[in-house]
Each structure stands twice: as C-alpha cells, then as structure tokens.
PDB file of N, CA and C in Angstrom:
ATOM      1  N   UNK A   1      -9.036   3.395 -10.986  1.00  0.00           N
ATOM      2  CA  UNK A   1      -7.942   3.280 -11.924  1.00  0.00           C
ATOM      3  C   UNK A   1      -7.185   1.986 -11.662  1.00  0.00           C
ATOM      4  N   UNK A   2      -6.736   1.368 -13.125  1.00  0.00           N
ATOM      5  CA  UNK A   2      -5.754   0.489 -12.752  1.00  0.00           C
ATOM      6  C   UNK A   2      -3.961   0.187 -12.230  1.00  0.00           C
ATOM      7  N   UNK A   3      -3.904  -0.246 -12.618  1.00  0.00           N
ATOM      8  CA  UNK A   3      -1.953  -0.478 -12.611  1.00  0.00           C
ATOM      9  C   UNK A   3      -1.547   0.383 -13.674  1.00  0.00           C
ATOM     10  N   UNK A   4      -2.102   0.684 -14.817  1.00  0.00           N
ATOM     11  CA  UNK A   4      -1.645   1.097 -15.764  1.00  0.00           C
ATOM     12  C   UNK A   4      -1.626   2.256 -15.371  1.00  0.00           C
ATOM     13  N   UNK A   5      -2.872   3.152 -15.067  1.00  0.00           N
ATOM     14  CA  UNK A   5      -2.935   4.312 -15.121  1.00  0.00           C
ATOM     15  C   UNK A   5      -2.434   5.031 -13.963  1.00  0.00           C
ATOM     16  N   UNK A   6      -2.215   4.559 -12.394  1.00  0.00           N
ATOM     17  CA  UNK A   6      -1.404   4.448 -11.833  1.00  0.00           C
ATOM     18  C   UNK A   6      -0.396   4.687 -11.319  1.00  0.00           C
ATOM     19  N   UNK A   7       0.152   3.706 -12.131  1.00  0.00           N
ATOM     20  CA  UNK A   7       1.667   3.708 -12.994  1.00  0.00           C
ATOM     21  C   UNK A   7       1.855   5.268 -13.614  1.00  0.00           C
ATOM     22  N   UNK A   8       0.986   5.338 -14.380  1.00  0.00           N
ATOM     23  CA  UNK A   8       1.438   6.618 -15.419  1.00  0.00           C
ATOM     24  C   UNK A   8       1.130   7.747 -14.594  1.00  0.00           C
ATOM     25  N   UNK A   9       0.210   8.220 -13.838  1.00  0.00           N
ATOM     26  CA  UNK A   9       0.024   8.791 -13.247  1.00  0.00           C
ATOM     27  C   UNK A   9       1.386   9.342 -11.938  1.00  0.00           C
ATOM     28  N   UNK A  10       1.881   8.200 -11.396  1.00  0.00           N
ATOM     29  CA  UNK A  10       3.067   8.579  -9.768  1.00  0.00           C
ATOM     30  C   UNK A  10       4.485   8.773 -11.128  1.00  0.00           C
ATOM     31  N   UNK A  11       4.577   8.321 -12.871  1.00  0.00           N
ATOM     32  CA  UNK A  11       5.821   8.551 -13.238  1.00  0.00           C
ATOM     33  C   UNK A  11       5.504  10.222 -13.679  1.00  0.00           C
ATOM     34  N   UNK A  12       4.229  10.881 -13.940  1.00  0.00           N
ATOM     35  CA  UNK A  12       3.876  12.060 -14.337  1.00  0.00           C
ATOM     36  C   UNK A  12       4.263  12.957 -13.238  1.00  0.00           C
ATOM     37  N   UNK A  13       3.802  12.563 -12.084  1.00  0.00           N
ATOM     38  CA  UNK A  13       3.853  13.262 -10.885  1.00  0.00           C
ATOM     39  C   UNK A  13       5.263  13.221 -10.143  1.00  0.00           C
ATOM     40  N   UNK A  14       6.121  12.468 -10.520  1.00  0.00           N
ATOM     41  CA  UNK A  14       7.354  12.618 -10.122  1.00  0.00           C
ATOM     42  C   UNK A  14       8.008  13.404 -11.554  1.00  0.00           C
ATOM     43  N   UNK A  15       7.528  13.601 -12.255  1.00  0.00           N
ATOM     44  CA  UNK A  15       8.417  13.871 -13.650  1.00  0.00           C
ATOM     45  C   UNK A  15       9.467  12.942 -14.142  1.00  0.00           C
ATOM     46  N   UNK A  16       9.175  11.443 -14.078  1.00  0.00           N
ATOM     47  CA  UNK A  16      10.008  10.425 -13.931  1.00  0.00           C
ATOM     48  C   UNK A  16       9.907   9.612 -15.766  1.00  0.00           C
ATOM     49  N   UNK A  17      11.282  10.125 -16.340  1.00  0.00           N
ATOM     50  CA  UNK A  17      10.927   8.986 -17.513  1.00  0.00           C
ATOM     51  C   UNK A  17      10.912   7.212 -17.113  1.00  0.00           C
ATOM     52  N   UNK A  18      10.429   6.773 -17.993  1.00  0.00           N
ATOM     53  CA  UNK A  18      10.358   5.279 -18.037  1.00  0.00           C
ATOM     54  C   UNK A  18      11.438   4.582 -18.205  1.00  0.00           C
ATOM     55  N   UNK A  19      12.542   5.370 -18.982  1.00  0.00           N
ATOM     56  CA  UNK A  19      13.904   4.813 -18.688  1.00  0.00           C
ATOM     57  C   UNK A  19      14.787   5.194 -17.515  1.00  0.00           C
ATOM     58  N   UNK A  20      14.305   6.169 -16.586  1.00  0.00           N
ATOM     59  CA  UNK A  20      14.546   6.326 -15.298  1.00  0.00           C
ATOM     60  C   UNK A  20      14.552   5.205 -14.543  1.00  0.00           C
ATOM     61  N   UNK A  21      12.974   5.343 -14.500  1.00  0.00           N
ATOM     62  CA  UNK A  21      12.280   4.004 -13.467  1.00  0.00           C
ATOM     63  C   UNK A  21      12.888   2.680 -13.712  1.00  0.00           C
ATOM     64  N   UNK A  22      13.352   2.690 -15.241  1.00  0.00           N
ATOM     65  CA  UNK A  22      14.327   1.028 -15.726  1.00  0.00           C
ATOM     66  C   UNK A  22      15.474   1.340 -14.947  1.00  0.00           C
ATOM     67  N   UNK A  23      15.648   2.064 -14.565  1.00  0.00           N
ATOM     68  CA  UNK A  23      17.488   1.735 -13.792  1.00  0.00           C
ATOM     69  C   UNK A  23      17.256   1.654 -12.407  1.00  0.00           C
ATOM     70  N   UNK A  24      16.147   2.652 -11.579  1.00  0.00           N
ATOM     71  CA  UNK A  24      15.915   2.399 -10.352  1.00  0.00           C
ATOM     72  C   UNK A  24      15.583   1.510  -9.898  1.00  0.00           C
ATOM     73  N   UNK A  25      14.480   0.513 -11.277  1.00  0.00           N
ATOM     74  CA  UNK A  25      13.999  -0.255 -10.721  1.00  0.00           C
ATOM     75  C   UNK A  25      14.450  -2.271 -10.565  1.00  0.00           C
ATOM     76  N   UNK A  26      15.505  -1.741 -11.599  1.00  0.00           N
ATOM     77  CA  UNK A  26      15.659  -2.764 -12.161  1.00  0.00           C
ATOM     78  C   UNK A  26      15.363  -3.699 -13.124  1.00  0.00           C
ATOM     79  N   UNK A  27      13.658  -2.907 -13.981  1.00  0.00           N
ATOM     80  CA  UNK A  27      12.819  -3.461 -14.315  1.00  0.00           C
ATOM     81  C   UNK A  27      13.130  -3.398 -16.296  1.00  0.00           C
ATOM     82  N   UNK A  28      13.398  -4.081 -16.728  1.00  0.00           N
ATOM     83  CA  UNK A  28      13.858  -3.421 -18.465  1.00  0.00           C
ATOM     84  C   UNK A  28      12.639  -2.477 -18.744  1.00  0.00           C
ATOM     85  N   UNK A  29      13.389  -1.411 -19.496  1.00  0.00           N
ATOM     86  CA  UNK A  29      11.833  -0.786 -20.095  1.00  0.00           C
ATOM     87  C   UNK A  29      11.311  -1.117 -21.017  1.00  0.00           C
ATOM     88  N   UNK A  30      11.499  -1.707 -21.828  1.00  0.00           N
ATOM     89  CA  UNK A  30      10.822  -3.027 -22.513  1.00  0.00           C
ATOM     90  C   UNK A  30       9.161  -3.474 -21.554  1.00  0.00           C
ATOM     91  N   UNK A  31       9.748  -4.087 -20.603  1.00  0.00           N
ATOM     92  CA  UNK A  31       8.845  -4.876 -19.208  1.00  0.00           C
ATOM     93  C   UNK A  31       8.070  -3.787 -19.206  1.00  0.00           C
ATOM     94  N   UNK A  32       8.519  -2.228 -18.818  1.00  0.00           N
ATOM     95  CA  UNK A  32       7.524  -0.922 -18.008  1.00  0.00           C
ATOM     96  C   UNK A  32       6.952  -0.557 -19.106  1.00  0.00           C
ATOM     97  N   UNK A  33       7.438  -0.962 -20.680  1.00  0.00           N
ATOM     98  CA  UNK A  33       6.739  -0.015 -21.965  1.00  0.00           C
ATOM     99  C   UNK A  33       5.234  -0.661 -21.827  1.00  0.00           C
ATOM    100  N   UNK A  34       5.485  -2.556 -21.756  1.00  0.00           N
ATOM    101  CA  UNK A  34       4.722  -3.285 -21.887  1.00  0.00           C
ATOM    102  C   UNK A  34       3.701  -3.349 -20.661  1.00  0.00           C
ATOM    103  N   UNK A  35       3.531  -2.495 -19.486  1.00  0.00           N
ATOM    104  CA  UNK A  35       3.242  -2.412 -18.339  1.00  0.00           C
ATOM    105  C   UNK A  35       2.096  -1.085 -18.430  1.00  0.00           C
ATOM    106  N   UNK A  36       2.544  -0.495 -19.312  1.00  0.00           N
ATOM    107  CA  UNK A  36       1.871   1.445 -19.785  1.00  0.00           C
ATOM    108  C   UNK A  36       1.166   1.022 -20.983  1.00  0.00           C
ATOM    109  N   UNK A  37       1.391   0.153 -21.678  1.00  0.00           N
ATOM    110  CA  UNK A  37       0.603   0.279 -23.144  1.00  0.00           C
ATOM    111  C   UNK A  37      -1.052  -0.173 -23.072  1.00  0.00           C
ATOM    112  N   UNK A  38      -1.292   0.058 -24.201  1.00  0.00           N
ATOM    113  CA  UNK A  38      -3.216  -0.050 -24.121  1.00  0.00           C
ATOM    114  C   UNK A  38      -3.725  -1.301 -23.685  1.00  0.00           C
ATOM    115  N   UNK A  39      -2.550  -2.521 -23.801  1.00  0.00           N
ATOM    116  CA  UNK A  39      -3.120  -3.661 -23.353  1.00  0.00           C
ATOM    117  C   UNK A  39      -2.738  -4.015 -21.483  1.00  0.00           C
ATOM    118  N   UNK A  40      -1.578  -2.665 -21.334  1.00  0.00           N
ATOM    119  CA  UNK A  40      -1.970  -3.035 -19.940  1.00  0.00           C
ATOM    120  C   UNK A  40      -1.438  -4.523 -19.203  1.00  0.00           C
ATOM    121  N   UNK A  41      -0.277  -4.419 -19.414  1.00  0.00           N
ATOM    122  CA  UNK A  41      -0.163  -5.692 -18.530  1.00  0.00           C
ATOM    123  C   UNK A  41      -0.177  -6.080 -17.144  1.00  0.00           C
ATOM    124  N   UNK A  42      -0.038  -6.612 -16.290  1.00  0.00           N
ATOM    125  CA  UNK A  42       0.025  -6.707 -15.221  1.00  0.00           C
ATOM    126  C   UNK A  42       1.219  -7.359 -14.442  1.00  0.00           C
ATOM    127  N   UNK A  43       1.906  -6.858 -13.664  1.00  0.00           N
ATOM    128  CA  UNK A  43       3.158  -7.357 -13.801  1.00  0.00           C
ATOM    129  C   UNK A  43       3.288  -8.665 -12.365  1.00  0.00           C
ATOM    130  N   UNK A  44       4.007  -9.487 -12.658  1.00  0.00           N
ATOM    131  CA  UNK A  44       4.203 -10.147 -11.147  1.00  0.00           C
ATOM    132  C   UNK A  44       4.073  -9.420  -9.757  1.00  0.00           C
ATOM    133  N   UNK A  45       4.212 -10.216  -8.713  1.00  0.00           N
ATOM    134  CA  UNK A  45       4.007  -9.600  -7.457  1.00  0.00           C
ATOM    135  C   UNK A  45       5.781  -9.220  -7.425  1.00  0.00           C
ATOM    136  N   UNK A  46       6.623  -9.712  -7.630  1.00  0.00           N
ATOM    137  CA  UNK A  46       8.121  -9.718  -7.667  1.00  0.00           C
ATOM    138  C   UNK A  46       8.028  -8.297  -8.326  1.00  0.00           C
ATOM    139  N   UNK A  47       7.633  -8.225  -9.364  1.00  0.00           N
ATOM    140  CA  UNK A  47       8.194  -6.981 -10.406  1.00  0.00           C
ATOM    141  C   UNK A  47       7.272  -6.014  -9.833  1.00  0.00           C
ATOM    142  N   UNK A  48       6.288  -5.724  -9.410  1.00  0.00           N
ATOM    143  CA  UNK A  48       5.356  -5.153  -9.135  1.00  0.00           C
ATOM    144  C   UNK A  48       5.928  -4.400  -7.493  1.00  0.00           C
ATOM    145  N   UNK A  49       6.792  -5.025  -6.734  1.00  0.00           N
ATOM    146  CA  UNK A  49       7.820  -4.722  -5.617  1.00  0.00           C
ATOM    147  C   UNK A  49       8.439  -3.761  -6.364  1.00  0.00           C
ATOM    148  N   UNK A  50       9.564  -4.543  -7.145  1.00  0.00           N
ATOM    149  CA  UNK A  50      10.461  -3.523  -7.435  1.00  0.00           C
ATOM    150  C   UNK A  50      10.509  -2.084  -8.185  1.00  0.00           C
ATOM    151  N   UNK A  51       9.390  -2.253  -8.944  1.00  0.00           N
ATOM    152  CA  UNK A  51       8.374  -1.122  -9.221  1.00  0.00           C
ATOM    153  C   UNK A  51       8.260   0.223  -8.170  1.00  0.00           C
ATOM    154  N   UNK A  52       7.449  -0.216  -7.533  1.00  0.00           N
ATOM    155  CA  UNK A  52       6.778   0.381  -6.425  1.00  0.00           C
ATOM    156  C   UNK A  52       8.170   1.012  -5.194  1.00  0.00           C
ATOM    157  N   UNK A  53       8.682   0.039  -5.302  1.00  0.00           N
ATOM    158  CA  UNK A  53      10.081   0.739  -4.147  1.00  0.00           C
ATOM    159  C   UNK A  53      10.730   1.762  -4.987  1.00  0.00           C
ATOM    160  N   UNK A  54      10.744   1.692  -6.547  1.00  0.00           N
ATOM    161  CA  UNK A  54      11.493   2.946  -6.956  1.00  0.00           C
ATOM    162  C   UNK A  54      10.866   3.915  -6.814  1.00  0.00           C
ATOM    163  N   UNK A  55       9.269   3.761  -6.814  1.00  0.00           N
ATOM    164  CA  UNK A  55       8.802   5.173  -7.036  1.00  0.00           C
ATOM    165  C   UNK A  55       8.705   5.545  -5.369  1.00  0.00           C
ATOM    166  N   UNK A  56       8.673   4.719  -4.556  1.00  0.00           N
ATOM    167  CA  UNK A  56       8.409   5.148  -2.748  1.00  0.00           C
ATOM    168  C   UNK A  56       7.096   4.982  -2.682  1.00  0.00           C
ATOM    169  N   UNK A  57       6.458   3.976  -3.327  1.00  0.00           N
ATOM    170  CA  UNK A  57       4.915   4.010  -3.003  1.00  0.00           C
ATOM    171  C   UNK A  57       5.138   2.384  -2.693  1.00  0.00           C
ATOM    172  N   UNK A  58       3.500   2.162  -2.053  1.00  0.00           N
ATOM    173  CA  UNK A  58       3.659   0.583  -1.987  1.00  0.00           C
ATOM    174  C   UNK A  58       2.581  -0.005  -3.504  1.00  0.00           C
ATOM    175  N   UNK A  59       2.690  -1.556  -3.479  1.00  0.00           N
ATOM    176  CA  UNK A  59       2.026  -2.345  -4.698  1.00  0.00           C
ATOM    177  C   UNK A  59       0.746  -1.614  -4.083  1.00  0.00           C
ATOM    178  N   UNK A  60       0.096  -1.438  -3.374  1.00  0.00           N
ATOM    179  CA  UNK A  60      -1.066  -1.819  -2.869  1.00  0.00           C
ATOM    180  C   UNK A  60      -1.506  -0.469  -3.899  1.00  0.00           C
ATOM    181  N   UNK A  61      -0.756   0.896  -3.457  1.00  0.00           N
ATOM    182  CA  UNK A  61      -1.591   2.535  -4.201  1.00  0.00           C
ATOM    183  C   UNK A  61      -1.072   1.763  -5.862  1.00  0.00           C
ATOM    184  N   UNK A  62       0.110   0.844  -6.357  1.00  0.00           N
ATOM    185  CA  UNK A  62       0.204   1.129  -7.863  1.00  0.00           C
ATOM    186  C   UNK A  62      -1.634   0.473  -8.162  1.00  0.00           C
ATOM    187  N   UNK A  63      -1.528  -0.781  -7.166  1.00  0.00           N
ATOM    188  CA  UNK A  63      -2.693  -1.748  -7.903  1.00  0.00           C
ATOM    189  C   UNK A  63      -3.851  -1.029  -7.930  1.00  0.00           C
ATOM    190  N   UNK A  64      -4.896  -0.578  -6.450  1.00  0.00           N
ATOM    191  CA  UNK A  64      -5.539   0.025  -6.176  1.00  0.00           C
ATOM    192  C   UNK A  64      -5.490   1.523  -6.816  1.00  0.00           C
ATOM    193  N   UNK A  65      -4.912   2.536  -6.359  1.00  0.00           N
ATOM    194  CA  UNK A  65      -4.579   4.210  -6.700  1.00  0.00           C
ATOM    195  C   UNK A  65      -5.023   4.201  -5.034  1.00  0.00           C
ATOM    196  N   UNK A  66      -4.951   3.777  -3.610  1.00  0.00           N
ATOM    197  CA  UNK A  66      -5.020   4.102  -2.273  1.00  0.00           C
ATOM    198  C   UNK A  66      -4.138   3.668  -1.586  1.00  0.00           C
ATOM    199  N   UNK A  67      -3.327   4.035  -0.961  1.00  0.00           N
ATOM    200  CA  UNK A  67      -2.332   3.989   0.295  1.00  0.00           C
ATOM    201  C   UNK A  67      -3.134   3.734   1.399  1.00  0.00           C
ATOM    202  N   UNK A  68      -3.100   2.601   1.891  1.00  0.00           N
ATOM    203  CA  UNK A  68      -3.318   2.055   3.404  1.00  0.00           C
ATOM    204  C   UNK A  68      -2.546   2.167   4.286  1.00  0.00           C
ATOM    205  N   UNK A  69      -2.126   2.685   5.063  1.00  0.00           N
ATOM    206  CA  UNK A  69      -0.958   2.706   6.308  1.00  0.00           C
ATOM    207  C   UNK A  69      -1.182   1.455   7.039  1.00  0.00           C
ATOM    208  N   UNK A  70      -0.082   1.028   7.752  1.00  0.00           N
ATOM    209  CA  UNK A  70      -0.289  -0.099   8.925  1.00  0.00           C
ATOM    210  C   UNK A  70      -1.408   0.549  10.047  1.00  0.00           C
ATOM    211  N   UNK A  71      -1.192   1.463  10.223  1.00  0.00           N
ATOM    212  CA  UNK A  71      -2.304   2.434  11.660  1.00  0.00           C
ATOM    213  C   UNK A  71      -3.968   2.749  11.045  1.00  0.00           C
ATOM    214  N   UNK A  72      -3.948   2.833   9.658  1.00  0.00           N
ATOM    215  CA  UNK A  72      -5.246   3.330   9.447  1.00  0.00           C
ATOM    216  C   UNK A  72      -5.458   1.252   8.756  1.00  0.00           C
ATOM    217  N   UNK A  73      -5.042   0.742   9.109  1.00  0.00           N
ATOM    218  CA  UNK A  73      -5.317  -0.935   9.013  1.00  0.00           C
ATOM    219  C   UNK A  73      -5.573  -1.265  10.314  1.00  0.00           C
ATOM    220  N   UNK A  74      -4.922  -0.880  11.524  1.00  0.00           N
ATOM    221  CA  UNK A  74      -5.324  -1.372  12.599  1.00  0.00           C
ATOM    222  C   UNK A  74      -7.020  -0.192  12.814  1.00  0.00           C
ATOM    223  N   UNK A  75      -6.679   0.743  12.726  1.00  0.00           N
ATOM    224  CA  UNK A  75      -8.417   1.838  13.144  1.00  0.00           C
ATOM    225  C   UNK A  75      -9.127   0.980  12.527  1.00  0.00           C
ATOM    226  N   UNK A  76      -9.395   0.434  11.388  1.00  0.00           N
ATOM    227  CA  UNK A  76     -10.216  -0.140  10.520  1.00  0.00           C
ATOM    228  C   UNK A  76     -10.737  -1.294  11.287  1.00  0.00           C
ATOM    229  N   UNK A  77      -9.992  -1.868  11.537  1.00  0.00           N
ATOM    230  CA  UNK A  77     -10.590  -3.315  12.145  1.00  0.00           C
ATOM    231  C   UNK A  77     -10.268  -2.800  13.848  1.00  0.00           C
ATOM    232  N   UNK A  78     -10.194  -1.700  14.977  1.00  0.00           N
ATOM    233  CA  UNK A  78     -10.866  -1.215  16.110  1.00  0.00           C
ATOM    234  C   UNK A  78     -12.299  -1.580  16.619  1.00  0.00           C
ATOM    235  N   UNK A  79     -13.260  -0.847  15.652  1.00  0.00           N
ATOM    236  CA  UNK A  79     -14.701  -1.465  15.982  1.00  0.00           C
ATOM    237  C   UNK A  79     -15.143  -2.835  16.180  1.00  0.00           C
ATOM    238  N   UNK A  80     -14.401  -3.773  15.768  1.00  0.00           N
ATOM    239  CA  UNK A  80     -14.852  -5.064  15.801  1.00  0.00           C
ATOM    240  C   UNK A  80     -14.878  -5.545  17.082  1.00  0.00           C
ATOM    241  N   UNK A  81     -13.390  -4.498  17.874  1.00  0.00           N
ATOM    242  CA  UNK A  81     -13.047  -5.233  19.285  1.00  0.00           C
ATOM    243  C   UNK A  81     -13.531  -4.097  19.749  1.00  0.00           C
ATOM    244  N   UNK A  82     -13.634  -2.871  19.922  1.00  0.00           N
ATOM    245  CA  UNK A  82     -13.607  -2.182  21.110  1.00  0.00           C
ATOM    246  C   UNK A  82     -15.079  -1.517  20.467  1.00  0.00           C
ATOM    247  N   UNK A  83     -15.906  -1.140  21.833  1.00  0.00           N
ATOM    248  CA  UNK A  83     -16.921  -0.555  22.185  1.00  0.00           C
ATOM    249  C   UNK A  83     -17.576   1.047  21.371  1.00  0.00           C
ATOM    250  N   UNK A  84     -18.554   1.175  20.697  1.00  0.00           N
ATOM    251  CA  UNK A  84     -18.134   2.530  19.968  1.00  0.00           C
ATOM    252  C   UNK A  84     -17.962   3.619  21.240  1.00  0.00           C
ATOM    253  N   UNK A  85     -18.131   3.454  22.333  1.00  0.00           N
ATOM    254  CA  UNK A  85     -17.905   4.772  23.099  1.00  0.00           C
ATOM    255  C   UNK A  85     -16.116   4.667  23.543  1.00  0.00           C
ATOM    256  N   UNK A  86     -15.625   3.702  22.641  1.00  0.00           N
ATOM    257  CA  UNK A  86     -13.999   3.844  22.783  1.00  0.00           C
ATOM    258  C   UNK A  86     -13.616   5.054  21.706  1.00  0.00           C
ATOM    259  N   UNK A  87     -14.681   5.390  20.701  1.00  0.00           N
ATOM    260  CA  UNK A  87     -14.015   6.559  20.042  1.00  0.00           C
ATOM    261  C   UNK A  87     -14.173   8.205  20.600  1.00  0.00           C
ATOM    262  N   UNK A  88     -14.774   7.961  22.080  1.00  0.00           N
ATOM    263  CA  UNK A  88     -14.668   9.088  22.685  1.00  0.00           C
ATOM    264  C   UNK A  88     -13.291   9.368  23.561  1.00  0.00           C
ATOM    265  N   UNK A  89     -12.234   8.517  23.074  1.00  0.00           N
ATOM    266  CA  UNK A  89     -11.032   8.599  24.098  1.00  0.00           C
ATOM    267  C   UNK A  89     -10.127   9.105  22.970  1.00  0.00           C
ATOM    268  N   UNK A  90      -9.420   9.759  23.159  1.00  0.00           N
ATOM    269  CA  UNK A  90      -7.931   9.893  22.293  1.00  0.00           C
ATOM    270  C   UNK A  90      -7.542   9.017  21.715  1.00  0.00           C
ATOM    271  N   UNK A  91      -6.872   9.603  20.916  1.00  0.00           N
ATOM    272  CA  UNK A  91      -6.125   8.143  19.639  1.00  0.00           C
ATOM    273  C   UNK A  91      -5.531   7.423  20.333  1.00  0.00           C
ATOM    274  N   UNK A  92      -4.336   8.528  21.351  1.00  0.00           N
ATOM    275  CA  UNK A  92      -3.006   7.371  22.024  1.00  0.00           C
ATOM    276  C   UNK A  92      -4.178   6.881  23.160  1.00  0.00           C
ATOM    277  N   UNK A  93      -4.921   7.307  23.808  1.00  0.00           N
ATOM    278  CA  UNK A  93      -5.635   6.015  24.679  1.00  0.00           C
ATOM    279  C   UNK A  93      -6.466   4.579  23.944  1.00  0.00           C
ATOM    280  N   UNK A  94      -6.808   5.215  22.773  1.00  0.00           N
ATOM    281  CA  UNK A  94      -7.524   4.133  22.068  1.00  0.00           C
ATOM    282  C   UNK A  94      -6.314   2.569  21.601  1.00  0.00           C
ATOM    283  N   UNK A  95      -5.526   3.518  21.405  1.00  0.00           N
ATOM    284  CA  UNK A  95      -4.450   2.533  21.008  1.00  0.00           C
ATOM    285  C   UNK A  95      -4.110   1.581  22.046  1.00  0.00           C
ATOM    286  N   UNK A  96      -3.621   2.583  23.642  1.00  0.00           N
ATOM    287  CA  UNK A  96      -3.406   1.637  24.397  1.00  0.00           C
ATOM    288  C   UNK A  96      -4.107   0.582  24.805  1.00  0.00           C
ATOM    289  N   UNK A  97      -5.807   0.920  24.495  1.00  0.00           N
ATOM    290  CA  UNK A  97      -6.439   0.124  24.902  1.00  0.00           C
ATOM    291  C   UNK A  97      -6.804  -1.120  23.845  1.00  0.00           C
ATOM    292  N   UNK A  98      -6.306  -0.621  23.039  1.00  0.00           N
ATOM    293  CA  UNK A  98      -6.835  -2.118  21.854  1.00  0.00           C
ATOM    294  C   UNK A  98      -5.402  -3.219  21.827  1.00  0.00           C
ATOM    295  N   UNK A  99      -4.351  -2.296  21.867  1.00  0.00           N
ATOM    296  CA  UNK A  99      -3.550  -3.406  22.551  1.00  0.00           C
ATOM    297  C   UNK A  99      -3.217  -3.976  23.328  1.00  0.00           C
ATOM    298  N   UNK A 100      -3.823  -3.352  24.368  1.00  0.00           N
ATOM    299  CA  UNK A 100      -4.001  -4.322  25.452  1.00  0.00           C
ATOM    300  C   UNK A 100      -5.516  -5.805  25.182  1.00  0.00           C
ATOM    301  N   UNK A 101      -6.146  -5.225  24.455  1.00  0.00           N
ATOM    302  CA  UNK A 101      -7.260  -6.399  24.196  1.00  0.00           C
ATOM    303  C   UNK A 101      -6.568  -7.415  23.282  1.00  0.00           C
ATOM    304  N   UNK A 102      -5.813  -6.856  21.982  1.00  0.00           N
ATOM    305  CA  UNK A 102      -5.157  -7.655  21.769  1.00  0.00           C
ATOM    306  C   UNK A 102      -4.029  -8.861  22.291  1.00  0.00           C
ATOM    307  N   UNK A 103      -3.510  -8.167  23.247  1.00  0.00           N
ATOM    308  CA  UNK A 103      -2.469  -9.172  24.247  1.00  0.00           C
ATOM    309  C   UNK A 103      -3.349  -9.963  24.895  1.00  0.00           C
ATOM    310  N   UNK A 104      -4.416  -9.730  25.154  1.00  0.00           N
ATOM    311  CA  UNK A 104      -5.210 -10.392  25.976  1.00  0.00           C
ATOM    312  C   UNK A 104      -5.759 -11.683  25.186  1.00  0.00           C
ATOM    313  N   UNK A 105      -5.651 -11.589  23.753  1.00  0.00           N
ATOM    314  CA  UNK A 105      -7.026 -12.216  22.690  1.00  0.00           C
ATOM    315  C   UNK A 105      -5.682 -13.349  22.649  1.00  0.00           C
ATOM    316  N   UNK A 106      -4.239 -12.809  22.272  1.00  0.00           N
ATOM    317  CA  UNK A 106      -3.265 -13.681  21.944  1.00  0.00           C
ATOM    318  C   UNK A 106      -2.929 -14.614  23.160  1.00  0.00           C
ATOM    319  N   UNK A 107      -2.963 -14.074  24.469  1.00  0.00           N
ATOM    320  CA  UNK A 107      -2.568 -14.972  25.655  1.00  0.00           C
ATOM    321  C   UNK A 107      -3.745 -16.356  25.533  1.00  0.00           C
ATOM    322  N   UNK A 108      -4.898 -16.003  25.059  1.00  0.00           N
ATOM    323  CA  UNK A 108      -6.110 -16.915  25.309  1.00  0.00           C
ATOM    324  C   UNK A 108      -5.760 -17.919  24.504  1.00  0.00           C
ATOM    325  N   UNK A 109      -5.532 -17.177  23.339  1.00  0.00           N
ATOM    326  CA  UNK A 109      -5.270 -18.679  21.981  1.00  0.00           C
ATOM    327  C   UNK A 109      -4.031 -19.397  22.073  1.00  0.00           C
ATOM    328  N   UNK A 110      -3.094 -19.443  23.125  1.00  0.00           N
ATOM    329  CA  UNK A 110      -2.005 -20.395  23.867  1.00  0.00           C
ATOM    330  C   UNK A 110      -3.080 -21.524  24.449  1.00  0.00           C
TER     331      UNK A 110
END
C-alpha cells in the first residue's frame, strides 16, 4: 500500500475525520483532501512529519504501511557483525555484545 491508502487506513482506525487531522496537524484539509484523492499526492518530507506526529505513527509506516523500531534496525544489521552462534545468547547479552563491537569498530576509525 501507498501513502494514500495508509493514510486512509491509521484515519479509519483511529476514527479520525480529516478535518481533525487539519487541526492536529497543522496540515489544511484542502492539502490532506488532496493527499486521499484518486490521484494521490505525495506530500513533502516537512508535511509528511507533521502528518505522521498527529496520528503517533512515524513517515516511514504512512510511506511504507511497516513500523521499523530503532532495536529491530539495530537486530537487522547484528549478523553482519556478530557470529550466527551469537543468536544462541539472550537478547540483553546479544546487545551487550554488539555494542561492545561497535565501540570497538568506532575507537579504530579515530
């Protein structure tokens, strides 16, 4: 799904009119009508913020429809540095240990 649908989708699921989201967001509903309609616009990265903070989601689930966390961004890129028999340790040991590789990767590139 796109921005559009999205969009229409987190204002359905909050039960949120579009002239709601214009006051939370700051955004005219004019801008959000033209944002929902068949042609779908796409809005700046600016407007596309202020968007997204009204509803409590980030740009990334309006653009995409997926929520990335900062933690399931760091697991993701884990394997690159650490060993696959590091996923036989606990989360909080895995963690400690990738940041410690990390401190280590940053001291080197001084």
């Amino acid at each position: 799904m796109g921005f559009r649908e999205n969009l229409k989708a987190e204002l359905s699921y909050r039960g949120m009119l579009v002239k709601e989201l214009a006051v939370l967001s700051g955004v005219s509903r004019h801008t959000l009508d033209n944002y929902l309609n068949v042609r779908g616009h796409i809005p700046s990265a600016d407007i596309a913020v202020k968007i997204a903070r009204a509803l409590g989601v980030s740009v990334e689930y309006l653009v995409t429809g997926e929520e990335i966390s900062r933690e399931k961004a760091v697991q993701d890129r884990e394997p690159l540095v650490l060993p696959e028999e590091s996923r036989l340790l606990n989360e909080s040991d895995r963690r400690l240990i990738y940041g410690i590789v990390q401190l280590f990767c940053h001291q080197r590139k001084r």
